[in-house]
Protein backbone atom coordinates (compact mmCIF):
# COMPACT_ATOMS: atom_id res chain seq x y z
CA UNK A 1 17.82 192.03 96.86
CA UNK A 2 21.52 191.49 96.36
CA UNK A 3 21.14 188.55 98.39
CA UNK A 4 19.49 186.81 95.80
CA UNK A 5 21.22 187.98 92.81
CA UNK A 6 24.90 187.32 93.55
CA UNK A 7 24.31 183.48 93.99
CA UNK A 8 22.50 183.00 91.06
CA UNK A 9 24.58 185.30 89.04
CA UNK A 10 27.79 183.82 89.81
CA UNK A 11 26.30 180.16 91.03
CA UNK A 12 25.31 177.02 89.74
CA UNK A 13 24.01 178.83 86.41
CA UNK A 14 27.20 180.57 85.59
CA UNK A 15 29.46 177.50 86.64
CA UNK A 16 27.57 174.90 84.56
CA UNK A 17 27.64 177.32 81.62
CA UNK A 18 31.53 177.73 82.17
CA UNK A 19 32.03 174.13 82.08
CA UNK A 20 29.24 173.62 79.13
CA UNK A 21 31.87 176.20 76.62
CA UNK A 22 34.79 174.42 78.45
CA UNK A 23 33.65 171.36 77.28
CA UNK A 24 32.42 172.45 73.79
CA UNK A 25 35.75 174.07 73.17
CA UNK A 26 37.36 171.00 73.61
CA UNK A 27 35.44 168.93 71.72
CA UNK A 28 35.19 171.18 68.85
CA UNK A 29 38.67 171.85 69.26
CA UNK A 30 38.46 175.46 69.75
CA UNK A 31 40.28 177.22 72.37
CA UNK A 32 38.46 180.22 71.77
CA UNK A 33 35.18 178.31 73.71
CA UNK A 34 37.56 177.27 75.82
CA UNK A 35 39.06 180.52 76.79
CA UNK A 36 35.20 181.82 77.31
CA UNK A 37 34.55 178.98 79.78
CA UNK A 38 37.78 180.21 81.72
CA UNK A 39 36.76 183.70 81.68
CA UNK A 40 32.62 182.57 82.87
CA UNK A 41 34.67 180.61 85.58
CA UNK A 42 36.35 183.85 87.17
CA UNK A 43 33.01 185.54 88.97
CA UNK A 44 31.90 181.72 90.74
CA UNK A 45 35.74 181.30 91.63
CA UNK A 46 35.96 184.85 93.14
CA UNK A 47 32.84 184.13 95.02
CA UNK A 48 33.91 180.55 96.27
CA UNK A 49 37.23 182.14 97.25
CA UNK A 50 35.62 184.02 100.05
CA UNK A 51 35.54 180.16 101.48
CA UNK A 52 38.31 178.61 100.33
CA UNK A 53 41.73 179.88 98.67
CA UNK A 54 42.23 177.02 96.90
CA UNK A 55 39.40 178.44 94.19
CA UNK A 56 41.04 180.79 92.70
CA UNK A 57 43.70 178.49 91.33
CA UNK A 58 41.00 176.91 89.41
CA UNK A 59 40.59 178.89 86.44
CA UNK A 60 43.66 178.71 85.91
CA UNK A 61 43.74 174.94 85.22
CA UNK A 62 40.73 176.43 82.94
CA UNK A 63 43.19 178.68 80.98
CA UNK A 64 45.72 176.05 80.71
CA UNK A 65 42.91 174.23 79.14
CA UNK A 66 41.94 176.45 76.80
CA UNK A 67 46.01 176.63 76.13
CA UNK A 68 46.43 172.63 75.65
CA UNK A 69 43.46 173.00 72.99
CA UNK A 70 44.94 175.57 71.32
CA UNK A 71 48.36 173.23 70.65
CA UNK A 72 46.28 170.30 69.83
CA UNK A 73 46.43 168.57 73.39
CA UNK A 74 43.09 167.34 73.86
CA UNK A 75 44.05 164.60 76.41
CA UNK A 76 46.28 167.49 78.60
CA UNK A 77 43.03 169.12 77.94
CA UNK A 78 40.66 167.28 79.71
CA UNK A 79 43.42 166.37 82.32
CA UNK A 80 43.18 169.74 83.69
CA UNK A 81 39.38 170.16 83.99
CA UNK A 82 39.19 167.04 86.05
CA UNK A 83 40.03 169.34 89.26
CA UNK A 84 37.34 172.07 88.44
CA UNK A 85 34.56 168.63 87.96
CA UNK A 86 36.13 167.08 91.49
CA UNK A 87 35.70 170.72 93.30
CA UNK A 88 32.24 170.91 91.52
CA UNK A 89 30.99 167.19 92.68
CA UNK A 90 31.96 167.89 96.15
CA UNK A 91 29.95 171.34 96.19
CA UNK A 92 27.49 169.75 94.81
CA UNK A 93 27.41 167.27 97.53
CA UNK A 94 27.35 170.00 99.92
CA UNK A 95 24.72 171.77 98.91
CA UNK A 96 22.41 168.83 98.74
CA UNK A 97 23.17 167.35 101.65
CA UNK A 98 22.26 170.31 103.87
């Protein structure tokens, strides 16, 4: 049963919806959304860590996000999600190619 639930607790749900209040926040200018979308990000990145280290840098690029908005940097922003939407395409790219 936990075989099933783990992946689509912390997959492709809770990662779009992370990037969905990411996104939102930024837009809106409101780091608050932003700072949810970081914290949603933590369970997928602890998960995709088991296969890669390199994941659990990427909420922080999330936070520092969330940080830029809160200053008013909404390019720096967006600068720093671009490495959460690369690691996303290519798992995405991996799963449906299998």
């Amino acid at each position: 049963m936990t075989d099933f639930l783990i992946p689509m607790l912390f997959g492709w749900p809770m990662i779009s919806l992370s990037l969905g209040f990411t996104f939102a926040g930024i837009l809106l200018k409101r780091s608050t959304l932003s700072l949810v979308g970081a914290v949603l990000f933590l369970p997928p990145a602890w998960y995709l860590s088991l296969y890669s280290a390199f994941s659990l840098i990427l909420p922080l690029c999330l936070f520092g996000s969330a940080y830029a908005v809160s200053k008013g940097k909404s390019g720096l922003a967006f600068l720093l999600i671009v490495p959460i939407l690369i690691v996303t395409s290519w798992l995405a790219y991996i799963v449906l190619t299998q």
